[in-house]
PDB file of N, CA and C in Angstrom:
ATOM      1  N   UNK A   1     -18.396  20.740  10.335  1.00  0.00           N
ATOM      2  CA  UNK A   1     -19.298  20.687   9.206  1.00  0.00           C
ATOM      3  C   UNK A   1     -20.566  21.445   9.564  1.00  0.00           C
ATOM      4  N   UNK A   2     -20.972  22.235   8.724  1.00  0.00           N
ATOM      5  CA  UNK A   2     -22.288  22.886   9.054  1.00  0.00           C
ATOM      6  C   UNK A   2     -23.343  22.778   7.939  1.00  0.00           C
ATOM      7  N   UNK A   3     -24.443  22.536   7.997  1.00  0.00           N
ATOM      8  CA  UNK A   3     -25.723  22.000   7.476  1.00  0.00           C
ATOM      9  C   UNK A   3     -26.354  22.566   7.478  1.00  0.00           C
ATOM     10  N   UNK A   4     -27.077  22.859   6.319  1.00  0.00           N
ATOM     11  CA  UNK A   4     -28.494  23.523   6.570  1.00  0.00           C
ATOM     12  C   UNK A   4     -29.439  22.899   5.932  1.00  0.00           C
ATOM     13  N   UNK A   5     -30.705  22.401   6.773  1.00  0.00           N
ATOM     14  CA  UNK A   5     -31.334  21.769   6.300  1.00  0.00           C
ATOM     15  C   UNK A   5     -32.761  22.350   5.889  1.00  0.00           C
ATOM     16  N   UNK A   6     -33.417  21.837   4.607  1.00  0.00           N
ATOM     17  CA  UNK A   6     -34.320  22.084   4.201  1.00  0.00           C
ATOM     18  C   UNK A   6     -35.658  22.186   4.787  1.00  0.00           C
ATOM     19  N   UNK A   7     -36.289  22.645   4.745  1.00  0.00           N
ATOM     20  CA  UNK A   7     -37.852  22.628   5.069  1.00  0.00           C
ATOM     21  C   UNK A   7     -38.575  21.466   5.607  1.00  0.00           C
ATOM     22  N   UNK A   8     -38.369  20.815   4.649  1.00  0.00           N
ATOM     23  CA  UNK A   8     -38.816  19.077   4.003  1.00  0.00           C
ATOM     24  C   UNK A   8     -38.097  18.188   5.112  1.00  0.00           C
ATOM     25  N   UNK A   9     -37.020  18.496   5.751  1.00  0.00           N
ATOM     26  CA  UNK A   9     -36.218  17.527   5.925  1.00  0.00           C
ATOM     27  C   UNK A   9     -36.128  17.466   7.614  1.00  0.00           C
ATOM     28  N   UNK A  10     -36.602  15.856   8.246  1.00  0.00           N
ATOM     29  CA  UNK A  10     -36.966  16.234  10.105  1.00  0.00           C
ATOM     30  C   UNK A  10     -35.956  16.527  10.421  1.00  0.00           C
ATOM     31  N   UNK A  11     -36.224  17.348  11.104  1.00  0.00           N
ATOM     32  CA  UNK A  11     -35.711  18.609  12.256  1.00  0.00           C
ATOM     33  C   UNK A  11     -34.957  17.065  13.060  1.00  0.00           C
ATOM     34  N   UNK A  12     -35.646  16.319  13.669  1.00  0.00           N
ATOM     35  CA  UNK A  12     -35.449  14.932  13.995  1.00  0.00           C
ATOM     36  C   UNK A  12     -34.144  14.464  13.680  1.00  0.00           C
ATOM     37  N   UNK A  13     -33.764  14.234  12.662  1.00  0.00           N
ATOM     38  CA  UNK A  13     -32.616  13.960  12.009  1.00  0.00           C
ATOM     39  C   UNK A  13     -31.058  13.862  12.685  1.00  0.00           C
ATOM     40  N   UNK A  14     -31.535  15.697  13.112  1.00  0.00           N
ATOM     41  CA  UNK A  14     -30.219  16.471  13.522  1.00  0.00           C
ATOM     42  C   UNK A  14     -29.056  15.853  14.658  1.00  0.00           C
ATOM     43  N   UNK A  15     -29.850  15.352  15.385  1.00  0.00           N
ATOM     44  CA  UNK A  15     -29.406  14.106  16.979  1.00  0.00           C
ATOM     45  C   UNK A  15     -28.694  13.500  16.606  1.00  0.00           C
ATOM     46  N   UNK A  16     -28.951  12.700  14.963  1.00  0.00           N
ATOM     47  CA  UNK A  16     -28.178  11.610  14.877  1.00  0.00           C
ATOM     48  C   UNK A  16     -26.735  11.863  13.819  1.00  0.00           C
ATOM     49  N   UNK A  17     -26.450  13.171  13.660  1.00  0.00           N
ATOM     50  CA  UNK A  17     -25.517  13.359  13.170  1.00  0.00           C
ATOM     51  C   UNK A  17     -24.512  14.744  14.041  1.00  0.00           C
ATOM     52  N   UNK A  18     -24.130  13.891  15.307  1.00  0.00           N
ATOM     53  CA  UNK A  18     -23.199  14.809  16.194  1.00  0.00           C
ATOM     54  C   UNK A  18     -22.201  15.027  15.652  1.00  0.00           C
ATOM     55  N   UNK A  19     -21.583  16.173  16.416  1.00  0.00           N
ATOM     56  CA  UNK A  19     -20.414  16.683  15.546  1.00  0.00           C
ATOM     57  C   UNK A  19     -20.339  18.180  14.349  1.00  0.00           C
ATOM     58  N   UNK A  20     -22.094  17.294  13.924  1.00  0.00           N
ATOM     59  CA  UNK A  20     -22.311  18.908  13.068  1.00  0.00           C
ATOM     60  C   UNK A  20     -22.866  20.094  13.680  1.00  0.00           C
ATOM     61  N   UNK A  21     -22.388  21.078  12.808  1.00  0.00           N
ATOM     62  CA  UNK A  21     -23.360  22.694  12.949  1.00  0.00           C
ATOM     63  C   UNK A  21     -24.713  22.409  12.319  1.00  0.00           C
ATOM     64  N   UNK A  22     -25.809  22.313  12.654  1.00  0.00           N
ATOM     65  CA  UNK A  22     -27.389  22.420  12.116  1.00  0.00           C
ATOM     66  C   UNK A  22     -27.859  23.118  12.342  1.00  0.00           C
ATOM     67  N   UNK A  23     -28.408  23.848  11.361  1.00  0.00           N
ATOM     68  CA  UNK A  23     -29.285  24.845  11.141  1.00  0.00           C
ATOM     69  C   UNK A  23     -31.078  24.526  10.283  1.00  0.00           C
ATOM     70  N   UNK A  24     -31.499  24.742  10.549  1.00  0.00           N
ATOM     71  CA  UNK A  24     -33.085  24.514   9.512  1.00  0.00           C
ATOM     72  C   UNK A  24     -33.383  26.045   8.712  1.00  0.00           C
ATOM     73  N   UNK A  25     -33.861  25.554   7.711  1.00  0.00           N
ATOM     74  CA  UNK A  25     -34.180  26.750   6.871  1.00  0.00           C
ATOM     75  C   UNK A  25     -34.970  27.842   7.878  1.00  0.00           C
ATOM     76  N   UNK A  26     -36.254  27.551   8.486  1.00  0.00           N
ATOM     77  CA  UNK A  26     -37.014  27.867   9.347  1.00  0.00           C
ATOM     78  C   UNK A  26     -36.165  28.786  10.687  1.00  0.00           C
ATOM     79  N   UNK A  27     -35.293  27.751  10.852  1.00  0.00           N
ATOM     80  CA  UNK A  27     -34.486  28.740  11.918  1.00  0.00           C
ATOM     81  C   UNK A  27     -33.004  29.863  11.583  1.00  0.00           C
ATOM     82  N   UNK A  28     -32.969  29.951  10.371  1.00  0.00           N
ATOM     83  CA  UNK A  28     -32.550  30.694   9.853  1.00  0.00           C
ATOM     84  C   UNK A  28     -33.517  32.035   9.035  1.00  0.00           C
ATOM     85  N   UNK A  29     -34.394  31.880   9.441  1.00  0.00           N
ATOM     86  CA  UNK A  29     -35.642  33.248   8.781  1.00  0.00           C
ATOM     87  C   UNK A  29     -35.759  32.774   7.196  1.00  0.00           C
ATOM     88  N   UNK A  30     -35.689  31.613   6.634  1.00  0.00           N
ATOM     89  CA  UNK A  30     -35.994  31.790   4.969  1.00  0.00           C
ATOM     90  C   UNK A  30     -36.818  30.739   4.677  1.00  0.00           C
ATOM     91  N   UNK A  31     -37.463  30.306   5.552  1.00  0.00           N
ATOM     92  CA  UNK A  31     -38.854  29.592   5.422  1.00  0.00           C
ATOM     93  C   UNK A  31     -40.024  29.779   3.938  1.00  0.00           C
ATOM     94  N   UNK A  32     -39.732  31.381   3.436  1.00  0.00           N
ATOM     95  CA  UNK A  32     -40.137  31.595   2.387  1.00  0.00           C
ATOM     96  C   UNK A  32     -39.434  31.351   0.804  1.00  0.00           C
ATOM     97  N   UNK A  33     -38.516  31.117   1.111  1.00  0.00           N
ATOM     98  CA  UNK A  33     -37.364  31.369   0.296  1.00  0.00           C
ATOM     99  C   UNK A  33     -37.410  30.151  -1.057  1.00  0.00           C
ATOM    100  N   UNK A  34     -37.139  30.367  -2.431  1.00  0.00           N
ATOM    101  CA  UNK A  34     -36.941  29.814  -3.276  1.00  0.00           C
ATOM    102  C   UNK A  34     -35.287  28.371  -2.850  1.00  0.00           C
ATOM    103  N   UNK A  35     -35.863  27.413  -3.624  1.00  0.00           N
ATOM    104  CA  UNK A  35     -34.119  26.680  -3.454  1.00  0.00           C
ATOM    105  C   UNK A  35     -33.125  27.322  -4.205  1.00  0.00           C
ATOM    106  N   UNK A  36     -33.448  28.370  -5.436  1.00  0.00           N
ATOM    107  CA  UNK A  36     -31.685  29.254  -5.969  1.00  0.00           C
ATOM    108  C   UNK A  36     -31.676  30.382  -4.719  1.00  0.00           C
ATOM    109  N   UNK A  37     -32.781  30.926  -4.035  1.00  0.00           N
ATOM    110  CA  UNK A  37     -32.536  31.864  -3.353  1.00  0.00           C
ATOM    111  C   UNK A  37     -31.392  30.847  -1.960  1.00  0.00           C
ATOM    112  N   UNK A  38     -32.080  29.891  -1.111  1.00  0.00           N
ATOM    113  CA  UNK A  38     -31.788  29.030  -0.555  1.00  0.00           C
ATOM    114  C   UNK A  38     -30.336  28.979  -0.766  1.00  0.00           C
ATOM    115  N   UNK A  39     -29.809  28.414  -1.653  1.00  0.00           N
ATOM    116  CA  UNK A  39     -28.331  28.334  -1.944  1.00  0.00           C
ATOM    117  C   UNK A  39     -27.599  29.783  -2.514  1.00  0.00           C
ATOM    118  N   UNK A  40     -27.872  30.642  -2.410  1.00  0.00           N
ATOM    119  CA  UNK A  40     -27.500  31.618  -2.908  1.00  0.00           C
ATOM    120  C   UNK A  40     -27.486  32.471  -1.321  1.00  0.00           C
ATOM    121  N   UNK A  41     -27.941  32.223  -0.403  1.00  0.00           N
ATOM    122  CA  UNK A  41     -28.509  32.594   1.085  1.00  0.00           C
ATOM    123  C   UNK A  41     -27.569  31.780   1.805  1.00  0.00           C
ATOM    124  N   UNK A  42     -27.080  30.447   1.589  1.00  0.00           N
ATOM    125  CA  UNK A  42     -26.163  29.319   2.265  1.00  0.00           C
ATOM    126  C   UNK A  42     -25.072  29.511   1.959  1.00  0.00           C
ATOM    127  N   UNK A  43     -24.458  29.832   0.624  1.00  0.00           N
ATOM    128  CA  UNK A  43     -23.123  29.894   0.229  1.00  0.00           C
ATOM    129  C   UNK A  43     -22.503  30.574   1.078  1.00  0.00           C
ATOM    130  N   UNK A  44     -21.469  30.320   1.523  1.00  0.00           N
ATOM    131  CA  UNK A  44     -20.133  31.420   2.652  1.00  0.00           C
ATOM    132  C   UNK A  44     -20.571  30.568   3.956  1.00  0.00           C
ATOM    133  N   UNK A  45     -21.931  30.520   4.334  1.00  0.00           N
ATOM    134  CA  UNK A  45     -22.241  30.114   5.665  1.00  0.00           C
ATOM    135  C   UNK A  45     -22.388  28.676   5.881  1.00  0.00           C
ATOM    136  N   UNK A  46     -22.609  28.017   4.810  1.00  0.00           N
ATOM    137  CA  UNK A  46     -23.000  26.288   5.429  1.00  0.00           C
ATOM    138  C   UNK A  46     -21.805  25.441   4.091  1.00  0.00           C
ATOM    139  N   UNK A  47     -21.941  24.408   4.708  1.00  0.00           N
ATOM    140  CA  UNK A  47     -20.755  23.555   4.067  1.00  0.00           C
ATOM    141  C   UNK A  47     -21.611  22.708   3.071  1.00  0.00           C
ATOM    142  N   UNK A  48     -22.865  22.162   3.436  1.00  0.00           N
ATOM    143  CA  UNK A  48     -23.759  21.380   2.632  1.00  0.00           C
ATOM    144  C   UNK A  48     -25.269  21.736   3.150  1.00  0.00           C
ATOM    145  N   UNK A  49     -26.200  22.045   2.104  1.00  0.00           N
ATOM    146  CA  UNK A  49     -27.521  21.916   1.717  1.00  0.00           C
ATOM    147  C   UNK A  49     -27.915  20.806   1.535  1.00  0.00           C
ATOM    148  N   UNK A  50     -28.719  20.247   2.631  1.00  0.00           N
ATOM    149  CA  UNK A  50     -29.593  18.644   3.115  1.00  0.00           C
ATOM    150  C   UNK A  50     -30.811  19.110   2.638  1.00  0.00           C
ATOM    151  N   UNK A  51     -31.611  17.923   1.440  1.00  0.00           N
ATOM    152  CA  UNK A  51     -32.954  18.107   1.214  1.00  0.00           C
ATOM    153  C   UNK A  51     -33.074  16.611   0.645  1.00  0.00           C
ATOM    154  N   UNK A  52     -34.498  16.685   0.539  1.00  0.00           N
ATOM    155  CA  UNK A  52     -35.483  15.662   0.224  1.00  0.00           C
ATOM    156  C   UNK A  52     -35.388  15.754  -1.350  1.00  0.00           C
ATOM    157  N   UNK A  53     -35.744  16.763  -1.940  1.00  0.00           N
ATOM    158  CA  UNK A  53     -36.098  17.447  -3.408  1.00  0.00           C
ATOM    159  C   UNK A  53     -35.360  16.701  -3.649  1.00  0.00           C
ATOM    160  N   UNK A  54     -35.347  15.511  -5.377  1.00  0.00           N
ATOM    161  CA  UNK A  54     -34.997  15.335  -5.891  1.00  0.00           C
ATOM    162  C   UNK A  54     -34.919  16.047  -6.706  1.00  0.00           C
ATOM    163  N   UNK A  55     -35.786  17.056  -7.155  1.00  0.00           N
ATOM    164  CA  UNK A  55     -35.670  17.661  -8.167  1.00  0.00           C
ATOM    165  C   UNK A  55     -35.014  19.305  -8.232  1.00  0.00           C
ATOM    166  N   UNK A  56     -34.452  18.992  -7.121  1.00  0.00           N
ATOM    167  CA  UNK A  56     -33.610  20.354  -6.742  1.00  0.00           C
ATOM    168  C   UNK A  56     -32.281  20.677  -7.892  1.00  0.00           C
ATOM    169  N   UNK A  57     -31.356  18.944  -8.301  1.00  0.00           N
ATOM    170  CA  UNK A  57     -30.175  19.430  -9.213  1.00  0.00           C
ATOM    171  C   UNK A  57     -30.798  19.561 -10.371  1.00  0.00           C
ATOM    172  N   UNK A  58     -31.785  19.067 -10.650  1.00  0.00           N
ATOM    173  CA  UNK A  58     -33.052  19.450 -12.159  1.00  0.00           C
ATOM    174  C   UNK A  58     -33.062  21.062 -12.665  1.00  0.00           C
ATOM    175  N   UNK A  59     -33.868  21.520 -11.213  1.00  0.00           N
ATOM    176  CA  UNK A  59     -33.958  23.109 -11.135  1.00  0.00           C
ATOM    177  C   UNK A  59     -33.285  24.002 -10.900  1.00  0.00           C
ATOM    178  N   UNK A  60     -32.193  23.397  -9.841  1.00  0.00           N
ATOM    179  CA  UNK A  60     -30.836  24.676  -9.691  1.00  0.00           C
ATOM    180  C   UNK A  60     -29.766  24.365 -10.693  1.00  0.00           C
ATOM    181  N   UNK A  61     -28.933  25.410 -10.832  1.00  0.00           N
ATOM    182  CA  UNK A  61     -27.316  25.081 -11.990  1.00  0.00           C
ATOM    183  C   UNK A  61     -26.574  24.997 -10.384  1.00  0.00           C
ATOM    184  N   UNK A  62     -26.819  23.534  -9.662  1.00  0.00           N
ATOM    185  CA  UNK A  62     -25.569  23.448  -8.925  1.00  0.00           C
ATOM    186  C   UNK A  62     -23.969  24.409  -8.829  1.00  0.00           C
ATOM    187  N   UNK A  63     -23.578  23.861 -10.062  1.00  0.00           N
ATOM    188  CA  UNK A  63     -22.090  24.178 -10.451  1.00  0.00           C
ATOM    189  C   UNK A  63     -22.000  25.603  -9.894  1.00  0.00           C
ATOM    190  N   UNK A  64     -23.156  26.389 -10.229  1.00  0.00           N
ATOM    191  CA  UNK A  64     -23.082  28.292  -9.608  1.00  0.00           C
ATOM    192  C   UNK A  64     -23.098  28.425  -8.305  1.00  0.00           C
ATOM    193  N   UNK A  65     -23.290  27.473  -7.453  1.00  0.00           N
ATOM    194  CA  UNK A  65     -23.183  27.504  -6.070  1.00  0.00           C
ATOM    195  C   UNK A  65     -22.245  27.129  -5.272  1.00  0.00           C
ATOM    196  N   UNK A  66     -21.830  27.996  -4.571  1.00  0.00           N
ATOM    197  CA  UNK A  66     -20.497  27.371  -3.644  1.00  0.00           C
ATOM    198  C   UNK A  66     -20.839  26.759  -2.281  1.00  0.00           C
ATOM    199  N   UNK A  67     -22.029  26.157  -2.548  1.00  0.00           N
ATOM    200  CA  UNK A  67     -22.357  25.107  -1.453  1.00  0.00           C
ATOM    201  C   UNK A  67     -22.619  23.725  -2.360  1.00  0.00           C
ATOM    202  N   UNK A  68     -22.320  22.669  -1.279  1.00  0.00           N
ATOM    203  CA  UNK A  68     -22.915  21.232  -1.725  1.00  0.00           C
ATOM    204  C   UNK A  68     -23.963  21.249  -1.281  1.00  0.00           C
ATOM    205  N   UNK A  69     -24.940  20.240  -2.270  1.00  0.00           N
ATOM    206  CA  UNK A  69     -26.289  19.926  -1.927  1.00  0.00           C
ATOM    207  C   UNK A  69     -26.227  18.294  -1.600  1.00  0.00           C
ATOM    208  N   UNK A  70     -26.598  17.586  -0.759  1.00  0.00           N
ATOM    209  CA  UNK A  70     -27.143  16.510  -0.360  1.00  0.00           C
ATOM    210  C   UNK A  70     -28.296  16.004  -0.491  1.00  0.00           C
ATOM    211  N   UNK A  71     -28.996  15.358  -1.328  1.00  0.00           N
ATOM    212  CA  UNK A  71     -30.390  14.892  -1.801  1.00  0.00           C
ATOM    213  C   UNK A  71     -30.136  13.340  -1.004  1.00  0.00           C
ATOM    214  N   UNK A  72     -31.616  13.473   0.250  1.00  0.00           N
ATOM    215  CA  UNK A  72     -31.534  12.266   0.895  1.00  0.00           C
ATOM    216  C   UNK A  72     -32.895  11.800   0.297  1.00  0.00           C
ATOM    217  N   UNK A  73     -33.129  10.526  -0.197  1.00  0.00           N
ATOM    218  CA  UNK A  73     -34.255   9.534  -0.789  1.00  0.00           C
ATOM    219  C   UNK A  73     -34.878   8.688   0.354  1.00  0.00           C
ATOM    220  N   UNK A  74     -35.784   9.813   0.817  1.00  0.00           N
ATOM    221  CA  UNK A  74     -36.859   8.633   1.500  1.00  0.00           C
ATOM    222  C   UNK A  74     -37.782   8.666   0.955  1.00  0.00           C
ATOM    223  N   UNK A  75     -38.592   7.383   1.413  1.00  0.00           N
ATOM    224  CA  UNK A  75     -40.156   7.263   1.214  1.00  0.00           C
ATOM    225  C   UNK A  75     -41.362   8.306   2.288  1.00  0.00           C
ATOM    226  N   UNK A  76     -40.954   8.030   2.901  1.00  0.00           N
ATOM    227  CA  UNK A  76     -41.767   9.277   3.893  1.00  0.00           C
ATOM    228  C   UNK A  76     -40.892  10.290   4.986  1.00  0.00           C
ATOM    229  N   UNK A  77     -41.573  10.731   5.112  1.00  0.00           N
ATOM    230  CA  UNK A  77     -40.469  12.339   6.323  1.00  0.00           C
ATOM    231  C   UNK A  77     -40.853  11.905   7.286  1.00  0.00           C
ATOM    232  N   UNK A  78     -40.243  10.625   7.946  1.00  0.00           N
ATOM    233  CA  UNK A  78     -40.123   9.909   9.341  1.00  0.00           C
ATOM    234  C   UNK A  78     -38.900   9.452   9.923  1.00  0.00           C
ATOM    235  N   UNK A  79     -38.287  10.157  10.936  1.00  0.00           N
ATOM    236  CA  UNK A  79     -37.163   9.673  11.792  1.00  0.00           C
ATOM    237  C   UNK A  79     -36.853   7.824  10.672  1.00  0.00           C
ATOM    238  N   UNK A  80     -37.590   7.206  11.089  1.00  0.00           N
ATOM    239  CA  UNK A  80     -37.356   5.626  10.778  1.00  0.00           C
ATOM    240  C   UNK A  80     -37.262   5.566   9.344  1.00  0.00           C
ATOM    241  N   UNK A  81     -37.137   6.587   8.519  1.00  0.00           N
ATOM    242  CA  UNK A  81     -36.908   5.875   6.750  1.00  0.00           C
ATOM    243  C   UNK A  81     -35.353   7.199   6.991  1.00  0.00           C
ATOM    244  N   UNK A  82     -35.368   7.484   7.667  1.00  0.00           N
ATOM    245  CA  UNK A  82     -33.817   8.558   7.707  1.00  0.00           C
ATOM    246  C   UNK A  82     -32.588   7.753   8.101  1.00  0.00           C
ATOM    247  N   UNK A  83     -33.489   6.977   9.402  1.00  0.00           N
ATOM    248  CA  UNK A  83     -32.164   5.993   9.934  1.00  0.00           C
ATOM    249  C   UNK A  83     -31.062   5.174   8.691  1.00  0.00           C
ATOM    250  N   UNK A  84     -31.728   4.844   7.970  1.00  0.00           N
ATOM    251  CA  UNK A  84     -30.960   3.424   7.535  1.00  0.00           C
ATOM    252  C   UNK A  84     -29.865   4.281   6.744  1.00  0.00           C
ATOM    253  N   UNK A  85     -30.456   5.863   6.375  1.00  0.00           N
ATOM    254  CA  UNK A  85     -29.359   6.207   5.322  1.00  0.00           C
ATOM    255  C   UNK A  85     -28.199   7.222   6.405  1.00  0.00           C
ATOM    256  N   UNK A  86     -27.993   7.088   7.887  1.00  0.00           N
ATOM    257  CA  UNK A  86     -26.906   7.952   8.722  1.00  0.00           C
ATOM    258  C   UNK A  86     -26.011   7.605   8.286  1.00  0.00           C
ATOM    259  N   UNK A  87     -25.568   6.749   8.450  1.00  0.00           N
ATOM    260  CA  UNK A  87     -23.844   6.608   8.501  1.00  0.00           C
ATOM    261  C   UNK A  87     -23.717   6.770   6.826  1.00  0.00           C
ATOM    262  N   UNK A  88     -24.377   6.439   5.420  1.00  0.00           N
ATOM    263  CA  UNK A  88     -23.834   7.439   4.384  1.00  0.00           C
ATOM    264  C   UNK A  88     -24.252   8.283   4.164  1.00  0.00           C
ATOM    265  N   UNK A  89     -24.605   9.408   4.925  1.00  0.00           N
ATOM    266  CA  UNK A  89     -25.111  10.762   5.128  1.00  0.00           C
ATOM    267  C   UNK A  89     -23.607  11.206   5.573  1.00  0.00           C
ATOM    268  N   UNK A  90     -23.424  10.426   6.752  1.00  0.00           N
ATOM    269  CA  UNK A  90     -22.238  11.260   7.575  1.00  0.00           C
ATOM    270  C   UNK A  90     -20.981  11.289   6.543  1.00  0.00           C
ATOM    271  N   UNK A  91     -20.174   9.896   5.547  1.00  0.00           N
ATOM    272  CA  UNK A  91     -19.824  10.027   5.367  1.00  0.00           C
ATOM    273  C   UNK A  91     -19.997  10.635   3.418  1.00  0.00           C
ATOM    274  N   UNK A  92     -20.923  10.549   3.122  1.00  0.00           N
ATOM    275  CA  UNK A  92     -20.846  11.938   2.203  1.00  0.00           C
ATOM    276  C   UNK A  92     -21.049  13.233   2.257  1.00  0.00           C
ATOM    277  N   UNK A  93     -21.319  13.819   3.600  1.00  0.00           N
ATOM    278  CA  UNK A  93     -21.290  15.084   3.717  1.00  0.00           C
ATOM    279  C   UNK A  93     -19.786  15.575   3.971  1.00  0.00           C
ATOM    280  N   UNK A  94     -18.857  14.578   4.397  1.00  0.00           N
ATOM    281  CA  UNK A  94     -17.302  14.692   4.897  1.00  0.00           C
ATOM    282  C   UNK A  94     -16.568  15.274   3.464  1.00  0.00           C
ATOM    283  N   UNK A  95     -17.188  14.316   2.602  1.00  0.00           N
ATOM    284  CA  UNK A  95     -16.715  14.213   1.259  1.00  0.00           C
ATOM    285  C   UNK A  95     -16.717  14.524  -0.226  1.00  0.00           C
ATOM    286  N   UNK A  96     -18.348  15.435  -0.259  1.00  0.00           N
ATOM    287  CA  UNK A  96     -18.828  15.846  -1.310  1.00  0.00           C
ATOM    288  C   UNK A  96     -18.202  17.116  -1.268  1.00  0.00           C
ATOM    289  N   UNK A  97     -18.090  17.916  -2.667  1.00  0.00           N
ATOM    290  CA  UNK A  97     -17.419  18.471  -2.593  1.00  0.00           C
ATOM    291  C   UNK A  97     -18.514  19.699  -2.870  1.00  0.00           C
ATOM    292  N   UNK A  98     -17.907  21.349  -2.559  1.00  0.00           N
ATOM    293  CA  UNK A  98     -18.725  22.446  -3.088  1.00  0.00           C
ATOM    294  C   UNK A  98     -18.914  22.095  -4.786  1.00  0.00           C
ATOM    295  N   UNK A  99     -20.268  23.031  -5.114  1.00  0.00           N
ATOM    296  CA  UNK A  99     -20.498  22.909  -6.397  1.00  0.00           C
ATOM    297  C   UNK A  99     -20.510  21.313  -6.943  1.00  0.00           C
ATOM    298  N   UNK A 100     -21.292  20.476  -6.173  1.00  0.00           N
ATOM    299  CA  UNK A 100     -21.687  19.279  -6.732  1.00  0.00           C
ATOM    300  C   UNK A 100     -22.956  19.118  -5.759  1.00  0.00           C
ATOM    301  N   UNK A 101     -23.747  17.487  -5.948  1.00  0.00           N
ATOM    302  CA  UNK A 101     -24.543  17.200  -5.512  1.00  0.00           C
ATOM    303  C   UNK A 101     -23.805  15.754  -5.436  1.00  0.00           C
ATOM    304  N   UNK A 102     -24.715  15.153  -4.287  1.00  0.00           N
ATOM    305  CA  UNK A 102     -24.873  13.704  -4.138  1.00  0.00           C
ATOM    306  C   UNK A 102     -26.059  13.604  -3.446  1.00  0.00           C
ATOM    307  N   UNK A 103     -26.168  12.076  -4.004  1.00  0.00           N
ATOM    308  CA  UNK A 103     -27.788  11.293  -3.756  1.00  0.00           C
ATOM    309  C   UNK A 103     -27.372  10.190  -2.876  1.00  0.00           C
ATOM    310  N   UNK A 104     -28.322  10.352  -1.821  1.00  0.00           N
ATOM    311  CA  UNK A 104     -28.020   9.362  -0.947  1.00  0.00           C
ATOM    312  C   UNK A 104     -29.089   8.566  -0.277  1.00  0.00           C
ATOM    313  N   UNK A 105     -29.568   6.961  -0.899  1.00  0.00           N
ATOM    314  CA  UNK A 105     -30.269   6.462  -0.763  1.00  0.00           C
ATOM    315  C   UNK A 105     -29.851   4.950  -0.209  1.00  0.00           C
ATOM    316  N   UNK A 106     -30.743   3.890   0.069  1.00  0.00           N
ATOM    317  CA  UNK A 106     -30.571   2.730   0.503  1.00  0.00           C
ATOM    318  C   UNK A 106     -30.191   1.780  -0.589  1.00  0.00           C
TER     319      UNK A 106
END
């Protein structure tokens, strides 16, 4: 599984989901980059797009993208509000499919 994670989203994170390919926007050079550019930049290369943005399936037409997006719901961008949601992180990233989204909260 390979990931690319958003801007927004701790770098921190990455430890607790072994097994995957992680990448950060940042360490991929598109630190500047729009979220249609973002997924339009991910498609072919990552399996799912990890972000914070709720308002990412608002603003993108998902369906045009051949990546999944993962919208994780915390209250703050701290290791400790990420924990509680790993294990259904791990198993909806196994499972969501391209050209959809899932929300994954407590």
């Amino acid at each position: 599984m390979k990931i690319l994670f958003d801007e927004c989203v701790s770098n921190l994170l990455r430890e607790h989901l072994p097994g995957c390919e992680i990448f950060t926007v940042r360490e991929m050079g598109w630190g500047s980059k729009s979220n249609g550019e973002l997924l339009r930049l991910a498609a072919g290369s990552f399996d799912v797009f990890l972000t914070v943005d709720q308002n990412l399936r608002f603003q993108q037409n998902i369906l045009d993208s051949p990546i999944a997006v993962v919208v994780l719901v915390v209250s703050r961008n701290r290791l400790k509000d990420y924990l509680p949601l790993v294990d259904k992180l791990k198993e909806t990233s196994v499972s969501v499919k391209p050209r959809h989204h899932c929300i994954v909260n407590v």
